[in-house]
C-alpha atoms as a PDB file:
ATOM      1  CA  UNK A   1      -6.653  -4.456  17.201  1.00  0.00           C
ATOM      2  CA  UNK A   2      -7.447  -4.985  13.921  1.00  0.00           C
ATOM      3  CA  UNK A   3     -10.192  -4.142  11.573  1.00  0.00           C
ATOM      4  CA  UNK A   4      -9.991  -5.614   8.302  1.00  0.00           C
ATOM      5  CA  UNK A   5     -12.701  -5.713   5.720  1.00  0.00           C
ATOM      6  CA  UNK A   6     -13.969  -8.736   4.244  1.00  0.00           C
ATOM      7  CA  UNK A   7     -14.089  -9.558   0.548  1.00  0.00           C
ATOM      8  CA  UNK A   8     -12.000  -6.010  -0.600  1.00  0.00           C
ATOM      9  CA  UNK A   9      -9.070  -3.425   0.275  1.00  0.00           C
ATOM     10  CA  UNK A  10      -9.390  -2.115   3.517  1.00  0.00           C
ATOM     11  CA  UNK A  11     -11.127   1.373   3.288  1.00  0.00           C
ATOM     12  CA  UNK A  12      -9.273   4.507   3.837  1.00  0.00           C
ATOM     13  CA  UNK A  13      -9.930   6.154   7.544  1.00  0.00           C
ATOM     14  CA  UNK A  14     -10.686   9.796   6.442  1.00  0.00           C
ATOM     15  CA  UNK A  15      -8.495  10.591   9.794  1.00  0.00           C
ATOM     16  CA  UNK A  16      -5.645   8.557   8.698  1.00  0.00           C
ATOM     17  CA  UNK A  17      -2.369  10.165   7.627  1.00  0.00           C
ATOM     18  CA  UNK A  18      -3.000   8.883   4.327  1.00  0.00           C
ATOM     19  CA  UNK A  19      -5.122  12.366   3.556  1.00  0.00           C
ATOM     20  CA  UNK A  20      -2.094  14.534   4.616  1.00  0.00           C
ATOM     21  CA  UNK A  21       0.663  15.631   3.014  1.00  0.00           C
ATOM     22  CA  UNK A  22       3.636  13.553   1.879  1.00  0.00           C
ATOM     23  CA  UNK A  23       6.086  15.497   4.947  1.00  0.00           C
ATOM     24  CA  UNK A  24       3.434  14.286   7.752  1.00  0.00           C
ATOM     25  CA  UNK A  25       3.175  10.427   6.464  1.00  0.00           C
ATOM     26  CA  UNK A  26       7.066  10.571   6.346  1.00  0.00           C
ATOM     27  CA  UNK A  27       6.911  12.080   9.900  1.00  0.00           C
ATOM     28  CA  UNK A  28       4.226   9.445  11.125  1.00  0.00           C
ATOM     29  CA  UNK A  29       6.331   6.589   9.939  1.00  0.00           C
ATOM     30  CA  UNK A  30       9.243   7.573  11.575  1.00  0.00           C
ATOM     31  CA  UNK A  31       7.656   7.788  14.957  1.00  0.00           C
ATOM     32  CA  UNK A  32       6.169   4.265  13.989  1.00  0.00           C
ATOM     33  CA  UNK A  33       9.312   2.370  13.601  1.00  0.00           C
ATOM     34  CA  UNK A  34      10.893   4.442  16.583  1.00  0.00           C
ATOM     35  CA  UNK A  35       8.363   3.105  18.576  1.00  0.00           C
ATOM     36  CA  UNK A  36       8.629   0.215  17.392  1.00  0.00           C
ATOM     37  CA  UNK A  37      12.316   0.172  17.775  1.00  0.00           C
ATOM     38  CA  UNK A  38      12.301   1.173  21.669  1.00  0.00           C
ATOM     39  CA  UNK A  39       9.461  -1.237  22.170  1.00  0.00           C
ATOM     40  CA  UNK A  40      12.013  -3.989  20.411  1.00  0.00           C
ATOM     41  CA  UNK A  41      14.567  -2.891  23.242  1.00  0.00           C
ATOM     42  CA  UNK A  42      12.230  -3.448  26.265  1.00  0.00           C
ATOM     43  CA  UNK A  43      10.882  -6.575  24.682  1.00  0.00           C
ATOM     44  CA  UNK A  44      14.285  -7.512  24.523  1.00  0.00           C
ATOM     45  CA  UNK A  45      15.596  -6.343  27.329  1.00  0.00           C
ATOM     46  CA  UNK A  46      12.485  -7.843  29.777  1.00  0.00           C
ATOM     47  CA  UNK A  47      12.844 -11.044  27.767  1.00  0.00           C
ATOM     48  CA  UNK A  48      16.558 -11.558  28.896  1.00  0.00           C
ATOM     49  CA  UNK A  49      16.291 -10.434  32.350  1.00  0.00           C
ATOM     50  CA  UNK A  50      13.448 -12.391  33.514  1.00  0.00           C
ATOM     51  CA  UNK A  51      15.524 -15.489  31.940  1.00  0.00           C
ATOM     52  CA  UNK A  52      18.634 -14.895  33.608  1.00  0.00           C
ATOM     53  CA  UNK A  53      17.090 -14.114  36.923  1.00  0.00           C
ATOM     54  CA  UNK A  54      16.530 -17.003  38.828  1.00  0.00           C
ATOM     55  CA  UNK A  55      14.094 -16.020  40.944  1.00  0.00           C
ATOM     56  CA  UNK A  56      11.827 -14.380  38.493  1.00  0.00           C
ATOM     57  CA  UNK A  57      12.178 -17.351  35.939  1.00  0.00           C
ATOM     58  CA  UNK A  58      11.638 -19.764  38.517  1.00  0.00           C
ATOM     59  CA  UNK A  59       8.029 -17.646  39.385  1.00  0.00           C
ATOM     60  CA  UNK A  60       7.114 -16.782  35.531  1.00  0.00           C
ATOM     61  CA  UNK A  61       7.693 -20.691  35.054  1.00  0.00           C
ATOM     62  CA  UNK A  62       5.235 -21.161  37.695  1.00  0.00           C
ATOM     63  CA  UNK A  63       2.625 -19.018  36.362  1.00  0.00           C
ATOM     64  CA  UNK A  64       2.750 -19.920  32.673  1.00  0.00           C
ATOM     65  CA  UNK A  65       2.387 -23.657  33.447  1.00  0.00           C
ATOM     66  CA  UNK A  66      -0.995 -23.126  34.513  1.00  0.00           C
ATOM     67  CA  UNK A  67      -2.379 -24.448  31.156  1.00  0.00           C
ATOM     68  CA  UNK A  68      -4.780 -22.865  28.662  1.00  0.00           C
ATOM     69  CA  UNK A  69      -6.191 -20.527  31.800  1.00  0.00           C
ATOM     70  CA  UNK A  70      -2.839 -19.081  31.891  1.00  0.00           C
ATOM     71  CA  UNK A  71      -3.181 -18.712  28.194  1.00  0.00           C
ATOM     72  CA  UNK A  72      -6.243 -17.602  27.649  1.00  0.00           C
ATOM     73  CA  UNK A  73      -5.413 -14.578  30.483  1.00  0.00           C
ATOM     74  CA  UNK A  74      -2.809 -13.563  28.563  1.00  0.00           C
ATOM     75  CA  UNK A  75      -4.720 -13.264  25.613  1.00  0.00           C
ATOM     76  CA  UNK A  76      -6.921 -11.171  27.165  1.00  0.00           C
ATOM     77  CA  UNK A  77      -4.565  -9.519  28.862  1.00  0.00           C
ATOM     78  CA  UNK A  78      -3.218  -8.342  25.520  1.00  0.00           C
ATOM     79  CA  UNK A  79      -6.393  -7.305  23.644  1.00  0.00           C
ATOM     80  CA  UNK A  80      -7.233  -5.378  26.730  1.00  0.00           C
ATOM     81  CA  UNK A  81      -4.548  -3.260  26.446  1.00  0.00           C
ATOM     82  CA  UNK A  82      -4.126  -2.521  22.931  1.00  0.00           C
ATOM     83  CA  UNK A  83      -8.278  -2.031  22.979  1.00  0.00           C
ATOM     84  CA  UNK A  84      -7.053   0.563  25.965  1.00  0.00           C
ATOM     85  CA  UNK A  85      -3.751   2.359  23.446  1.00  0.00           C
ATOM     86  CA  UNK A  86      -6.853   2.801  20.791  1.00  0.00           C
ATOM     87  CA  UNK A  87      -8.962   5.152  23.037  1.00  0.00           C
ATOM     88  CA  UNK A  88      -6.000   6.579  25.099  1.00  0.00           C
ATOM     89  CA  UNK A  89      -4.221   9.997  24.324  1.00  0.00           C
ATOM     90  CA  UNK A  90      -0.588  10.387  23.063  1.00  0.00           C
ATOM     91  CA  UNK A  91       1.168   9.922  26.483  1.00  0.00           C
ATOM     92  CA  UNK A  92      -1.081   7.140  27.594  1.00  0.00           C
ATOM     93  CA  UNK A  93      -0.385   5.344  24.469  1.00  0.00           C
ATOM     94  CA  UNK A  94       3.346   5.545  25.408  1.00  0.00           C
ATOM     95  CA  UNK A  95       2.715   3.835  28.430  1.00  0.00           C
ATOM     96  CA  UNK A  96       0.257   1.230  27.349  1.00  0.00           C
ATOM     97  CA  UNK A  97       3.279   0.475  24.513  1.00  0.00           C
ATOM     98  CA  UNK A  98       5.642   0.218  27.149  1.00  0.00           C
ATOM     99  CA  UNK A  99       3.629  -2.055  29.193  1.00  0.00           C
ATOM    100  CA  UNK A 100       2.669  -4.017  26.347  1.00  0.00           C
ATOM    101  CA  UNK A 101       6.644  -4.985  25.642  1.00  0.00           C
ATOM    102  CA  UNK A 102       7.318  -5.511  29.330  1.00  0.00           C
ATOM    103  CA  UNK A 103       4.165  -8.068  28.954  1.00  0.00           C
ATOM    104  CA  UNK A 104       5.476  -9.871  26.277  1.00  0.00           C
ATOM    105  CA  UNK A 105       9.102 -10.130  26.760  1.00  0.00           C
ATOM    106  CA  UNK A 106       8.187 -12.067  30.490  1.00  0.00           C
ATOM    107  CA  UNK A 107       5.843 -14.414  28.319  1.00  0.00           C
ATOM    108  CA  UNK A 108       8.735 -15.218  26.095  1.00  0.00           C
ATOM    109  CA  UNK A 109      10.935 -15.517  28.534  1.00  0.00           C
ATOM    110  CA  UNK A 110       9.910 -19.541  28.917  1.00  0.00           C
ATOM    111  CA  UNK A 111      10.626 -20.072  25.455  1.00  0.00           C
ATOM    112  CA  UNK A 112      14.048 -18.248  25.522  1.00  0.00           C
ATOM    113  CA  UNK A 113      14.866 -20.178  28.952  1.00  0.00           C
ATOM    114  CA  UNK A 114      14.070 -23.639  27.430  1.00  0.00           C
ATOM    115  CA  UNK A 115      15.799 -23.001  24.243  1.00  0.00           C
ATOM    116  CA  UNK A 116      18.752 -21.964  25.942  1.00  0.00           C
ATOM    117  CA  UNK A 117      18.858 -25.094  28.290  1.00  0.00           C
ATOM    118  CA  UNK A 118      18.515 -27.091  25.150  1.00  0.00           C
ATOM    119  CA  UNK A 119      21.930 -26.664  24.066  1.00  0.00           C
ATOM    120  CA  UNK A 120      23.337 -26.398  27.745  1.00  0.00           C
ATOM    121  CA  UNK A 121      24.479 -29.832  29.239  1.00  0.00           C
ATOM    122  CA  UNK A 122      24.664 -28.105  32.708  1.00  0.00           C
ATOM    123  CA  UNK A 123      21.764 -26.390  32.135  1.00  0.00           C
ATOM    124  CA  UNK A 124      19.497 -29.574  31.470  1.00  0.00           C
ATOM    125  CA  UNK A 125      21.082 -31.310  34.204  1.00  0.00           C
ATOM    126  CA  UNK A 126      19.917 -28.755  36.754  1.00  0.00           C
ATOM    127  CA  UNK A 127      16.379 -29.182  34.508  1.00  0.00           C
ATOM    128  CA  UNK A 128      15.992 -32.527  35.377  1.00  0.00           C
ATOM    129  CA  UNK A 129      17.298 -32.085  39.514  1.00  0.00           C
ATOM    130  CA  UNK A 130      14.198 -30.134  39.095  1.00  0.00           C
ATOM    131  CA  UNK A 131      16.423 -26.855  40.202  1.00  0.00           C
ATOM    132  CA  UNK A 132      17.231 -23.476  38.200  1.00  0.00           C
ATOM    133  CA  UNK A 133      19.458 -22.692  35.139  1.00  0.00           C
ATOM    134  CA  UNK A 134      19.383 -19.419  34.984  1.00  0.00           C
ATOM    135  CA  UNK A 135      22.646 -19.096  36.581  1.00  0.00           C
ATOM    136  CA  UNK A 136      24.671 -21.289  34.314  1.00  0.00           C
ATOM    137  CA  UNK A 137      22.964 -20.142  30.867  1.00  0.00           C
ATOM    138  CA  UNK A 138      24.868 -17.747  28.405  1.00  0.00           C
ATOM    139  CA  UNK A 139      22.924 -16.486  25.425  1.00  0.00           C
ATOM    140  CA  UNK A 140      26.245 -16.909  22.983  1.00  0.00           C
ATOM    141  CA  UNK A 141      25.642 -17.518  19.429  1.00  0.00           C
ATOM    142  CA  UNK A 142      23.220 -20.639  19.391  1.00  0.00           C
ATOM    143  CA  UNK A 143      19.374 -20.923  18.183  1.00  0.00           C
ATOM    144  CA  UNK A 144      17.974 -17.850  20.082  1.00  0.00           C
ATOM    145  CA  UNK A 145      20.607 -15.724  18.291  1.00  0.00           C
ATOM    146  CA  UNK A 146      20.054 -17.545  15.123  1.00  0.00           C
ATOM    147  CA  UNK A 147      16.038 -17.548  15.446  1.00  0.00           C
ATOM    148  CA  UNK A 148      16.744 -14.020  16.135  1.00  0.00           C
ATOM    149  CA  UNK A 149      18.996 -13.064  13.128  1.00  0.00           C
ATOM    150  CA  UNK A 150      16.396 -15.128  10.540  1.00  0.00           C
ATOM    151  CA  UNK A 151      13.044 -13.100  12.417  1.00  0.00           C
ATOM    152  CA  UNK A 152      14.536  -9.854  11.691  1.00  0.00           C
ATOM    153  CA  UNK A 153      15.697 -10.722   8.134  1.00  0.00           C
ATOM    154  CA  UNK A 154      12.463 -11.859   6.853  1.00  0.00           C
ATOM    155  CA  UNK A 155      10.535  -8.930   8.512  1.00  0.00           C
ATOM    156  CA  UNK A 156      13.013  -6.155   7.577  1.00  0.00           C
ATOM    157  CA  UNK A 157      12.396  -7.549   3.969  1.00  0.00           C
ATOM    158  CA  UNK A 158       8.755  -7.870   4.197  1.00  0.00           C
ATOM    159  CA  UNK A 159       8.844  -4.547   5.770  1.00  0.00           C
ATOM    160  CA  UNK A 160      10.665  -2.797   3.349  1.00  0.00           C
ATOM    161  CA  UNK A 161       8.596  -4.368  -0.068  1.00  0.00           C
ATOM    162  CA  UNK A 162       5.379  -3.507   1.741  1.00  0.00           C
ATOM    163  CA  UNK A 163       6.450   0.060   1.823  1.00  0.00           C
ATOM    164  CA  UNK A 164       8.166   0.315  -1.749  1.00  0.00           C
ATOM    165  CA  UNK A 165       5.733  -1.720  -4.029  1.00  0.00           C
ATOM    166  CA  UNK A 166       2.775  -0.596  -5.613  1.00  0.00           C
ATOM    167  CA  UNK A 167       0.902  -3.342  -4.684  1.00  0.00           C
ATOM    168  CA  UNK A 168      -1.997  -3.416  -2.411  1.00  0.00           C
ATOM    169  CA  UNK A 169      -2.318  -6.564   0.383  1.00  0.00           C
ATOM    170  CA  UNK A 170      -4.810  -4.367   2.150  1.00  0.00           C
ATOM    171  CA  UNK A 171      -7.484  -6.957   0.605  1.00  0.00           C
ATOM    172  CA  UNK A 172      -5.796  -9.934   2.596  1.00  0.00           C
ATOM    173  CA  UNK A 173      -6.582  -8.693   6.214  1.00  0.00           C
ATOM    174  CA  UNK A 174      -9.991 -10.665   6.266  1.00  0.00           C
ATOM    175  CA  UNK A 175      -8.345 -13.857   5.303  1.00  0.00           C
ATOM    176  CA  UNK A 176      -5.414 -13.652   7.161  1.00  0.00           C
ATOM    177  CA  UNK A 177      -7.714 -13.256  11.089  1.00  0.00           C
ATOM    178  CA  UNK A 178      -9.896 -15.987   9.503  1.00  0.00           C
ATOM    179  CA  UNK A 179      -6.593 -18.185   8.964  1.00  0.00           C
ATOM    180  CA  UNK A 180      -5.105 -16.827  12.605  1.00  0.00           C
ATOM    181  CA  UNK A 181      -8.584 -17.610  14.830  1.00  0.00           C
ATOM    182  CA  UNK A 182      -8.712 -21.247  12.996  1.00  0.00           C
ATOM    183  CA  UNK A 183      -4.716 -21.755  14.024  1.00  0.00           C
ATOM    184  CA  UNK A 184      -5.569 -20.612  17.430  1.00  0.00           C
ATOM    185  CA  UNK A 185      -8.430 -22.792  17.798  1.00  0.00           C
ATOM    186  CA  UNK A 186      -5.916 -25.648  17.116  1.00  0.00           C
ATOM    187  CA  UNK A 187      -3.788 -24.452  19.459  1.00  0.00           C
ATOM    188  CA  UNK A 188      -6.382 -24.117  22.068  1.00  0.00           C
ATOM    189  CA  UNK A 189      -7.297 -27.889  21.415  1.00  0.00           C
ATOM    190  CA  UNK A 190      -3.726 -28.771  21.865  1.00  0.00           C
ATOM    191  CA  UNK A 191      -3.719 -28.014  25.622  1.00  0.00           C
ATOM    192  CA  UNK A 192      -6.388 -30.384  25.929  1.00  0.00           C
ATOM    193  CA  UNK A 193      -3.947 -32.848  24.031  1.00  0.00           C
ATOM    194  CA  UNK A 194      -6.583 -32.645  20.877  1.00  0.00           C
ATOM    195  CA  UNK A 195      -5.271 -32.841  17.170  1.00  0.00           C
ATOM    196  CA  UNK A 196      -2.756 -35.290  17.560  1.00  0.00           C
ATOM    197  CA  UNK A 197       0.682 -33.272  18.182  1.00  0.00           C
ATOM    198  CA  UNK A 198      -0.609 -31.527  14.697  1.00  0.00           C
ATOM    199  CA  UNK A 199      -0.066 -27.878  17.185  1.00  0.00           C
ATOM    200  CA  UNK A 200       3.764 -28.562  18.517  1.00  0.00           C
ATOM    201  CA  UNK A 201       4.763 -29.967  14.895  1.00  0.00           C
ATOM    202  CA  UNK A 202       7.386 -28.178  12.953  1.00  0.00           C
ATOM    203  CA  UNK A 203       4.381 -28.029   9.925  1.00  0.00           C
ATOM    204  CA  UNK A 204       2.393 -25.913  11.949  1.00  0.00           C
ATOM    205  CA  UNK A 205       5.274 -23.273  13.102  1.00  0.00           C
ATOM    206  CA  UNK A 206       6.042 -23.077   9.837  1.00  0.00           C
ATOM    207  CA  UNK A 207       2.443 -22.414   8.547  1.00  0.00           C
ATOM    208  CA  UNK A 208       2.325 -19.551  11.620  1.00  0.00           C
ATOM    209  CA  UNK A 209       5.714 -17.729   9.887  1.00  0.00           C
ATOM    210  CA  UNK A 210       3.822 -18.033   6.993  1.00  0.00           C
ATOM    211  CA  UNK A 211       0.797 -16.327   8.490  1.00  0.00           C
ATOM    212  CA  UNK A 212       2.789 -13.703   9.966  1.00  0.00           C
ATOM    213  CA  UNK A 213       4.324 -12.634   7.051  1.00  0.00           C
ATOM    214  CA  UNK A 214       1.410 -12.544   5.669  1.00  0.00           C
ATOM    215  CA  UNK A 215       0.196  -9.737   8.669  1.00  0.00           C
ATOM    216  CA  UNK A 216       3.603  -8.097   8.245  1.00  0.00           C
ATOM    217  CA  UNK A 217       2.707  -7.045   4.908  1.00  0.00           C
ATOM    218  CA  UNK A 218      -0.971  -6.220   5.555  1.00  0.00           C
ATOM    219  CA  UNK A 219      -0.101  -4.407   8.877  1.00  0.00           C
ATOM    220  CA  UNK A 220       2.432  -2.203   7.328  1.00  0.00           C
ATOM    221  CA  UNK A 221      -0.082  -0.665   4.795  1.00  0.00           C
ATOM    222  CA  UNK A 222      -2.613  -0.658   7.048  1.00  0.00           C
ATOM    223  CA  UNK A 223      -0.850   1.321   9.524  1.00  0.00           C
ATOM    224  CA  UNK A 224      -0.477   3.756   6.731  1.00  0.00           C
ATOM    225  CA  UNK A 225      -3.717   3.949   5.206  1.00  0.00           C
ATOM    226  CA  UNK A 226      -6.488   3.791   8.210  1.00  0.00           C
ATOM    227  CA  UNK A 227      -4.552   5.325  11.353  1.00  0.00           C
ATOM    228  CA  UNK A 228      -4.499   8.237  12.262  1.00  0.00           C
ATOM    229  CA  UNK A 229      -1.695  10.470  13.964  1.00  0.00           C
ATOM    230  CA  UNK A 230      -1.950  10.344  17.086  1.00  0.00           C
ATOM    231  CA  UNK A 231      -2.139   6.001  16.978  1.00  0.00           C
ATOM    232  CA  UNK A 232       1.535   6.027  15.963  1.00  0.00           C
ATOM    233  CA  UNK A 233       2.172   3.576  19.242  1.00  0.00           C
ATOM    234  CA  UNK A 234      -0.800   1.357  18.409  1.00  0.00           C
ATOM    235  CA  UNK A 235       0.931   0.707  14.988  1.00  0.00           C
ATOM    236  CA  UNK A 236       4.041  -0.061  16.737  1.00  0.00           C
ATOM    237  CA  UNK A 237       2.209  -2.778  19.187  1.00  0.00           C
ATOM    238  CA  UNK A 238       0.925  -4.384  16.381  1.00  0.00           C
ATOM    239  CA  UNK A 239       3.845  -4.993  14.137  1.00  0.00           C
ATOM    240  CA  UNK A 240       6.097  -5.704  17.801  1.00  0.00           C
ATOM    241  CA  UNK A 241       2.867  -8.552  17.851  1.00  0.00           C
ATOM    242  CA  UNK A 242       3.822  -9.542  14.130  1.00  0.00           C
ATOM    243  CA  UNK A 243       7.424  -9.927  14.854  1.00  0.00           C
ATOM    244  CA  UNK A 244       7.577 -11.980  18.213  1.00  0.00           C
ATOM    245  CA  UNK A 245       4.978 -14.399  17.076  1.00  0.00           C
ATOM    246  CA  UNK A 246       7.107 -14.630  13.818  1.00  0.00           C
ATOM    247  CA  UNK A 247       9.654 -14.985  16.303  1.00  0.00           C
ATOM    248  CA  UNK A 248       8.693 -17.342  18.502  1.00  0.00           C
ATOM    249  CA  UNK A 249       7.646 -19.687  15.631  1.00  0.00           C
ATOM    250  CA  UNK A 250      11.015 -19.788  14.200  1.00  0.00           C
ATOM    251  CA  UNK A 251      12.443 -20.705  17.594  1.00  0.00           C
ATOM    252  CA  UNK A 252      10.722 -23.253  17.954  1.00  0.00           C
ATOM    253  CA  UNK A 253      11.508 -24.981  14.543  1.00  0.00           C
ATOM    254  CA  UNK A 254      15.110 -24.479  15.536  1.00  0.00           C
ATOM    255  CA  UNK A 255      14.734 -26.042  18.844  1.00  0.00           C
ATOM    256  CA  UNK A 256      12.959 -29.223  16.910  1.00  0.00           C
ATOM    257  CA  UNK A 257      15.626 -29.013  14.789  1.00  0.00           C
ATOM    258  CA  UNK A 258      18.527 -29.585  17.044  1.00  0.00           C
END
């Protein structure tokens, strides 16, 4: 997905829109953050449905907690199919973006679910019956909404200074997957109850918004200097990635919180 270079600023693709003319970048970029945009929605949208359906929480509940096999699938899952939107055409690329959001919004649909029970006496009552709360949930303004708010905040900023400043944080894309693979490491070890709680601690979501605003920056300029075109929907999966880790991380310092 991505393919930063070590030690220096990433080179320039000679295909990438950088080379054409200031009315094509403006053009590309659009139809990046459109993308990105109706990716949001069906992120969004798949997110909330699978949570308030009962039956489908009930069976994505029942997949995720397979443990780190579950996790690792997923994983693979994703890099899979954004390896498949490099190589595919224009329309294929739509659909391996759409597929991508579906994917992720019914793997944060746990997340949402639990948060939501957290602040839902009802809800946590059914939890520990061992029956559904999808029924009696109501989305409202608590930490999901708040996690929410925060998440687009910080990324709409980050977003907008990456695009308006002069300066380069091409250079940090080497450091920042060497910083990622070593935090998923430790959260690999974590399923096998290695590191002490160090991967569920409020430290380590807050080093991962860190990170990810880190890759918010780099991703934006690297959209713009190495792809080309026709990989407008690639760019869109990857800052979609940037944002619902970001996301998720935030959540779940909120959730500690309360």
């Amino acid at each position: 997905m991505r393919s930063p270079a070590i030690g220096g600023a990433v080179p320039v693709n000679p295909e990438s829109v950088a080379y054409t003319d200031a009315p094509t970048r403006l053009a590309f970029l659009r139809r990046v953050y459109t993308l990105f945009s109706g990716a949001m929605i069906l992120w969004m949208g798949t997110t909330l449905f699978v949570t308030f359906n009962e039956t489908l929480m009930d069976k994505v509940l029942g997949i995720t907690s397979g443990g780190f096999m579950v996790f690792f699938l997923f994983i693979a899952a994703q890099f899979i199919l954004l390896r498949f939107m490099t190589k595919a055409g224009n329309t294929m690329s739509l659909v391996g973006l759409g597929l991508y959001g579906i994917m992720m919004g019914v793997f944060t649909a746990p997340l949402v679910y639990i948060a939501l029970c957290q602040g839902n006496d009802e809800a946590m009552a059914l939890l520990v019956d061992g029956k559904s709360a999808s029924g009696v949930l109501t989305l409202g303004t608590g930490i999901v909404t708040q996690a929410f708010v925060l998440t687009s905040a910080v990324f709409g900023g980050l977003t907008f200074y990456a695009l308006t400043t002069k300066k380069d944080f091409t250079w940090m894309g080497g450091g920042l997957m060497m910083l990622f693979w070593g935090m998923f490491a430790i959260s690999a070890l974590g399923y096998f109850g290695i590191g002490g709680g160090f991967a569920t601690s409020n430290l380590f979501s807050m080093a991962f918004v860190v990170l990810m605003g880190g890759f918010v920056l780099y991703d934006t300029q690297n959209i713009m200097r190495r792809f080309p075109s026709h990989m407008a929907a690639l760019g869109a999966a990857t800052l979609l990635l940037d944002f619902i880790i970001m996301f998720q991380r935030i959540l779940m310092i909120f959730m500690r919180r309360d």
